[in-house]
N, C-alpha and C. Protein backbone atom coordinates (compact mmCIF):
# COMPACT_ATOMS: atom_id res chain seq x y z
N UNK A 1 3.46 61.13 78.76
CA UNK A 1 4.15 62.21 79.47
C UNK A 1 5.40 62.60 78.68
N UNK A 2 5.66 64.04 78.65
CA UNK A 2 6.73 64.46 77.81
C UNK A 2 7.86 64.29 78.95
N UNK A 3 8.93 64.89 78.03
CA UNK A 3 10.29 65.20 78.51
C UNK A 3 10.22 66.76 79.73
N UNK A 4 11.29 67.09 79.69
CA UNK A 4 11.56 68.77 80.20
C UNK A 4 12.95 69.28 79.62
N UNK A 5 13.01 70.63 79.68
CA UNK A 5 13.80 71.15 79.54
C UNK A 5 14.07 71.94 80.62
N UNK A 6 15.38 71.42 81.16
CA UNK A 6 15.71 72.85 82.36
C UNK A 6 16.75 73.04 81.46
N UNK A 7 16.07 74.73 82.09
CA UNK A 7 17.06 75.87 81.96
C UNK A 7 17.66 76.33 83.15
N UNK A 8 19.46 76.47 82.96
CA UNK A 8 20.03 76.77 84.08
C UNK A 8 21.10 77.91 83.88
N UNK A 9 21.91 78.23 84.84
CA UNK A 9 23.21 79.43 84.58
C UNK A 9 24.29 78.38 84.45
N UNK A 10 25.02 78.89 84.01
CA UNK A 10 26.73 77.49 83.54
C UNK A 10 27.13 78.31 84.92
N UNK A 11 28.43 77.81 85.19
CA UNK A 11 29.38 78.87 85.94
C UNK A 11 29.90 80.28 85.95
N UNK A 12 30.05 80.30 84.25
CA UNK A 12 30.44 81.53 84.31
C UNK A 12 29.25 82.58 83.78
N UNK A 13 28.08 81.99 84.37
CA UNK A 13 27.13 83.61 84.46
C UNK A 13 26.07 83.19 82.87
N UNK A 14 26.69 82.47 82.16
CA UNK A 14 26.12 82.54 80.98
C UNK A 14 24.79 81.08 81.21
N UNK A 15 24.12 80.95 80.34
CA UNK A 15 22.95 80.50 80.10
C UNK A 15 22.81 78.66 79.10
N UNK A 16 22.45 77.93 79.77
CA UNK A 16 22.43 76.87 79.02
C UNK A 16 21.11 75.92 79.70
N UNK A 17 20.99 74.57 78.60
CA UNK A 17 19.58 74.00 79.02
C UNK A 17 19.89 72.54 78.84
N UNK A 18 19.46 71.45 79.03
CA UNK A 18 19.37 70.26 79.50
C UNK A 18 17.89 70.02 78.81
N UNK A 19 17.85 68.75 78.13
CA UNK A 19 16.55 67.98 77.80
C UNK A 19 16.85 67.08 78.47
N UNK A 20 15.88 66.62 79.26
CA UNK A 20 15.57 65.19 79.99
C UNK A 20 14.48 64.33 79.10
N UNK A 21 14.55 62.77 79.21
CA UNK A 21 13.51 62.48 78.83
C UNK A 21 12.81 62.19 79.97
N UNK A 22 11.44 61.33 80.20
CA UNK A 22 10.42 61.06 81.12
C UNK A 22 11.15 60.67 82.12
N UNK A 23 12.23 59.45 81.99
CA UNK A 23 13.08 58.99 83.30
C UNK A 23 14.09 59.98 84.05
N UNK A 24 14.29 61.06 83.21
CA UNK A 24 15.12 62.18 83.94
C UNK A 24 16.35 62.36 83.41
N UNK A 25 17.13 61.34 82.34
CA UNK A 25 18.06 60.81 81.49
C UNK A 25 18.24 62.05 80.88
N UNK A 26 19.32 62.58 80.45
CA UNK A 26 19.80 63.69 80.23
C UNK A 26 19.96 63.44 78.44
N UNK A 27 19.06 63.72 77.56
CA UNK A 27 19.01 62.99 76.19
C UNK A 27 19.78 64.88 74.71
N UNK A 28 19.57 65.85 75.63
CA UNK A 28 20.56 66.64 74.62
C UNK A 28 21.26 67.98 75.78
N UNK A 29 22.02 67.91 75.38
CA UNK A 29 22.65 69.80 75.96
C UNK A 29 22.94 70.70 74.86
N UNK A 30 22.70 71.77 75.60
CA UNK A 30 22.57 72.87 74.39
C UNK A 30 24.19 73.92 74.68
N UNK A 31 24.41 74.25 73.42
CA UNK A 31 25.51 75.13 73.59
C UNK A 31 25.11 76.31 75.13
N UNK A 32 26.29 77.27 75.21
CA UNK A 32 25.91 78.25 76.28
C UNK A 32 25.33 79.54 75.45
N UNK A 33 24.48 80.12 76.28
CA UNK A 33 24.35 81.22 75.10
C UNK A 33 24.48 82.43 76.49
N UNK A 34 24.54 83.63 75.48
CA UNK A 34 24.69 85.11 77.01
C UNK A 34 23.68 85.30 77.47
N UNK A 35 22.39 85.28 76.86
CA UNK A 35 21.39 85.67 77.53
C UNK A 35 20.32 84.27 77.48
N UNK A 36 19.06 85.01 78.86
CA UNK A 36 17.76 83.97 79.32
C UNK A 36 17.32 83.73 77.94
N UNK A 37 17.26 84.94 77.12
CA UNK A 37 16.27 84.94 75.99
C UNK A 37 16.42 84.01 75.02
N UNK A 38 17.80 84.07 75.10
CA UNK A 38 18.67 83.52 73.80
C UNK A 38 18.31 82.07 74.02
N UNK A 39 18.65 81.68 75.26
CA UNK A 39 18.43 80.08 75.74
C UNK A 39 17.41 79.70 75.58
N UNK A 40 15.69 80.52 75.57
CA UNK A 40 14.78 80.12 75.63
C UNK A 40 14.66 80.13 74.02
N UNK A 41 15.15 80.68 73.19
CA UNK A 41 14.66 80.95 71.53
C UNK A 41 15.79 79.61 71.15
N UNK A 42 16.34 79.12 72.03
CA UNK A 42 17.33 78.09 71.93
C UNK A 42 16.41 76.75 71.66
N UNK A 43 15.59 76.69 73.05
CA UNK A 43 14.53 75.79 73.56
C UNK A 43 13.59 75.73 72.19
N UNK A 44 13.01 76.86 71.88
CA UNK A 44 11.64 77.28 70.92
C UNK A 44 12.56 75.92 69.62
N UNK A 45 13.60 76.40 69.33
CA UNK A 45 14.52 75.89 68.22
C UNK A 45 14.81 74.69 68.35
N UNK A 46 15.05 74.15 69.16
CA UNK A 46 15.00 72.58 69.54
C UNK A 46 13.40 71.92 69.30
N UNK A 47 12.83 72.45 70.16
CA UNK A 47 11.08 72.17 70.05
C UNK A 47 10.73 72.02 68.04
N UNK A 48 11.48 72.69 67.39
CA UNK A 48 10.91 72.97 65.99
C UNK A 48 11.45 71.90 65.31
N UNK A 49 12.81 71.97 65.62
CA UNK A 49 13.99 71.29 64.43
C UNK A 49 14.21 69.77 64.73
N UNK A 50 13.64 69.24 66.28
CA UNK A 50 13.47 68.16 66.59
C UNK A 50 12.75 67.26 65.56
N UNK A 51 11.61 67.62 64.81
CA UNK A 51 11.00 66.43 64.13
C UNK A 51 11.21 67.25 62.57
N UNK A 52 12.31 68.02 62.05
CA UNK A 52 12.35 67.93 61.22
C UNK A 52 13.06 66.82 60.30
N UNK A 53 13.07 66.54 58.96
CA UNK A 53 13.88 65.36 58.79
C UNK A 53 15.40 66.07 58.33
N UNK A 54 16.53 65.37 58.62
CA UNK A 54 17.77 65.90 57.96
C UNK A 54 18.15 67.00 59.19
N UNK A 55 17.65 67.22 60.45
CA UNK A 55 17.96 68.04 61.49
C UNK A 55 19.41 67.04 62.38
N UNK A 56 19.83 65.37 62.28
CA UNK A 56 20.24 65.28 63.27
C UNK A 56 21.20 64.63 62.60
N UNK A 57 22.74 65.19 63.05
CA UNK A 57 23.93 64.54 61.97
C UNK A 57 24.58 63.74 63.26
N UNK A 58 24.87 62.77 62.77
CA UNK A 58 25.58 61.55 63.49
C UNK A 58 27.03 61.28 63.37
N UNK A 59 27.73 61.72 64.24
CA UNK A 59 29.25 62.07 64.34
C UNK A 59 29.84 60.58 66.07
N UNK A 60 31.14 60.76 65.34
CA UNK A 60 31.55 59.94 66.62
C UNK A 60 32.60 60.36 67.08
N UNK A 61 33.09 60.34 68.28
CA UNK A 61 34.72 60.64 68.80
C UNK A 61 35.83 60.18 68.44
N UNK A 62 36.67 60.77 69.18
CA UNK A 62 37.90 60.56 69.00
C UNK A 62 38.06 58.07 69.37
N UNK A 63 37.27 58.18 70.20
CA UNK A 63 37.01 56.55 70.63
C UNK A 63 36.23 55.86 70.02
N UNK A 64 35.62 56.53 69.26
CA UNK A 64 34.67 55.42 68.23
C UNK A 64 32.90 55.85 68.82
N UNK A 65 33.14 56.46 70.10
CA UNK A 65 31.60 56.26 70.65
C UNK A 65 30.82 57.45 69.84
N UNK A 66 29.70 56.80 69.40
CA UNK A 66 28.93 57.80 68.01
C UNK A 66 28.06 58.82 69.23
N UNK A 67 28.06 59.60 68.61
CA UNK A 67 26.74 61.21 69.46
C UNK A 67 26.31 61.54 68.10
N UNK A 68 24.88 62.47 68.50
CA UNK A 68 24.54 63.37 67.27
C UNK A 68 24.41 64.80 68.34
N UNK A 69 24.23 65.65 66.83
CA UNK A 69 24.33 67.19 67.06
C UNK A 69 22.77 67.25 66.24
N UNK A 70 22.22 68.15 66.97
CA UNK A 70 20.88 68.46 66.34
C UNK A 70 21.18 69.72 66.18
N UNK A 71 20.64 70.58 64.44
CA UNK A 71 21.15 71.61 63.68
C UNK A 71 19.94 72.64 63.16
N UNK A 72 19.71 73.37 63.59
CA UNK A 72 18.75 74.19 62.80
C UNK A 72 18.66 74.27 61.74
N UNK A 73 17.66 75.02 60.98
CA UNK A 73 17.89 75.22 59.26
C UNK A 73 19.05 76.02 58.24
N UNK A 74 19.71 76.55 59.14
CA UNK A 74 20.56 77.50 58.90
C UNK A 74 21.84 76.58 58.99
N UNK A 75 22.14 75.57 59.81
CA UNK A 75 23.06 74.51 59.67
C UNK A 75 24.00 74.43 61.35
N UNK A 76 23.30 75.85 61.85
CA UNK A 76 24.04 76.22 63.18
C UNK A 76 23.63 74.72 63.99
N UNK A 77 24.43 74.69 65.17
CA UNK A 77 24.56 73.59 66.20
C UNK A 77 23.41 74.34 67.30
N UNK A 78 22.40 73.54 67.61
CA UNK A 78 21.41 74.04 68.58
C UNK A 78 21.53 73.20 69.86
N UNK A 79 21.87 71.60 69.38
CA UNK A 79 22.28 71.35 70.50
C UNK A 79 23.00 69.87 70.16
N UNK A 80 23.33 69.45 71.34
CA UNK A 80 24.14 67.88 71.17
C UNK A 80 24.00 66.91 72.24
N UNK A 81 24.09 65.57 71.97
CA UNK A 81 24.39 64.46 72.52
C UNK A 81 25.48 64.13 73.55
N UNK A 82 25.22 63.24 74.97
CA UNK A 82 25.99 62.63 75.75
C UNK A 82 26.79 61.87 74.42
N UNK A 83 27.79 60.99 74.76
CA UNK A 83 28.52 59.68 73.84
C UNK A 83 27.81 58.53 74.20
N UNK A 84 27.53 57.96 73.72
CA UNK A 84 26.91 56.48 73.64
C UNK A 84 27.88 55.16 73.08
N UNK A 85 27.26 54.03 74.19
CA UNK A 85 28.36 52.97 74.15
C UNK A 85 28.11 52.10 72.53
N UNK A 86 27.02 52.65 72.13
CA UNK A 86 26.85 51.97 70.76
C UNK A 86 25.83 52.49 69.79
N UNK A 87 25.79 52.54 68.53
CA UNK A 87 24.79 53.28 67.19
C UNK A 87 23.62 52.75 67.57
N UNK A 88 22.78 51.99 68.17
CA UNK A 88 21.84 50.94 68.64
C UNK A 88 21.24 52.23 69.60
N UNK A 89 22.11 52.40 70.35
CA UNK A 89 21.70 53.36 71.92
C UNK A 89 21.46 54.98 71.25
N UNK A 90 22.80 54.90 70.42
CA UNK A 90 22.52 56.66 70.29
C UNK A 90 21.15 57.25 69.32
N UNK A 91 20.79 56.14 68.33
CA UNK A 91 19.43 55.84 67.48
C UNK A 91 18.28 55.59 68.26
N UNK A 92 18.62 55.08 69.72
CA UNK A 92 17.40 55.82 70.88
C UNK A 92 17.52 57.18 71.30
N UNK A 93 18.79 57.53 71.02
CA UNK A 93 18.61 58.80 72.26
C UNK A 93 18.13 59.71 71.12
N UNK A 94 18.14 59.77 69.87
CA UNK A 94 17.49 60.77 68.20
C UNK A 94 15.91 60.47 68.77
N UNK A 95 15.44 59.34 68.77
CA UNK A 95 13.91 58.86 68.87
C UNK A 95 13.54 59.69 70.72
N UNK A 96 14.41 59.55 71.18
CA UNK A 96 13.94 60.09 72.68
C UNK A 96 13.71 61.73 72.56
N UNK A 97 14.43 62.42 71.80
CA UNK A 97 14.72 63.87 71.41
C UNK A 97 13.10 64.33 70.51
N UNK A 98 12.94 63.36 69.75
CA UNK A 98 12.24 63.70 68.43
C UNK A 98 10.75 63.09 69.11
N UNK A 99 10.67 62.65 70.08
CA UNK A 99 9.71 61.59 70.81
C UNK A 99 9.46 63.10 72.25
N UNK A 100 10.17 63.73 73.05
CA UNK A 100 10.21 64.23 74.03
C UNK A 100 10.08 66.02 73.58
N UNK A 101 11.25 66.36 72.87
CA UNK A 101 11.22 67.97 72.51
C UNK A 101 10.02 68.56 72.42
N UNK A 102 9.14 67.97 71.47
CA UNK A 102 8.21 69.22 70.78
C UNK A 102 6.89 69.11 72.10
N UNK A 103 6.86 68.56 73.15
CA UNK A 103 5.82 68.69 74.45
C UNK A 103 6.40 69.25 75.55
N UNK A 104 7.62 69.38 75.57
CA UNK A 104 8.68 68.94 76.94
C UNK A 104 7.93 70.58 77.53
N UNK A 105 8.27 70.64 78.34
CA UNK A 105 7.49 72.24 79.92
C UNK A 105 9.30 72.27 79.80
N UNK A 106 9.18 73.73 80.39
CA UNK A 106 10.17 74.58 80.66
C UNK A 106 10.58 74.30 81.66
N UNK A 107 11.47 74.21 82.56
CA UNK A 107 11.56 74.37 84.10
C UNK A 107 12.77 75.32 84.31
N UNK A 108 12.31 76.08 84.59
CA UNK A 108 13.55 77.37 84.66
C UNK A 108 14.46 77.57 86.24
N UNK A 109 15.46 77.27 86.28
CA UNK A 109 16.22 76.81 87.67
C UNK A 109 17.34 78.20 87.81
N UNK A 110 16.94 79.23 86.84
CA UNK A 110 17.64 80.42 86.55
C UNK A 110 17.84 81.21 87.91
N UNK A 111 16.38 81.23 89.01
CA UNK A 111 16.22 81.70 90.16
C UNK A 111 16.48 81.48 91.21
């Protein structure tokens, strides 16, 4: 069983999406974009760049806790990582992304 992607409205009107994996675990968020379309060519772009190799750069905070950003070919930010309590966890949540994206169903919560 795959992941999902809901798609939802932010607050201010604009457009953003959520990957879950199978348990419901919230494994990437995607920037906001203005439009449905944009969010869904957002989705298409995640679905692609997920199992490419060299798509997922591994950055950490201001606290040490490591996230990655998953990057299209162009180098843009398509989407990013919760923080994780350790490189162990966040090297699951890359395998959960690259394991879940390219099957995940739409669920559109836009309505």
């Amino acid at each position: 069983m795959a992941g999902k992607f809901e798609l939802k409205k932010a607050k201010d009107g604009q457009f953003m999406f959520n990957l879950k994996a199978t348990n419901g675990q919230v494994i990437l968020t995607s920037e906001l974009y203005k439009t449905k379309a944009s969010a869904e060519n957002g989705i298409e772009s995640i679905k692609k760049n997920s199992a490419r190799e060299g798509a997922f750069e591994v950055k950490s905070n201001a606290k040490g806790e490591p996230y990655f950003i998953l990057k299209a070919t162009n180098g843009q930010e398509i989407g990013r990582s919760e923080y994780y309590s350790s490189k162990g966890a966040m090297e699951n949540g890359i395998e959960s992304v690259k394991k879940n994206a390219p099957e995940a169903k739409i669920v559109d919560l836009t309505a």
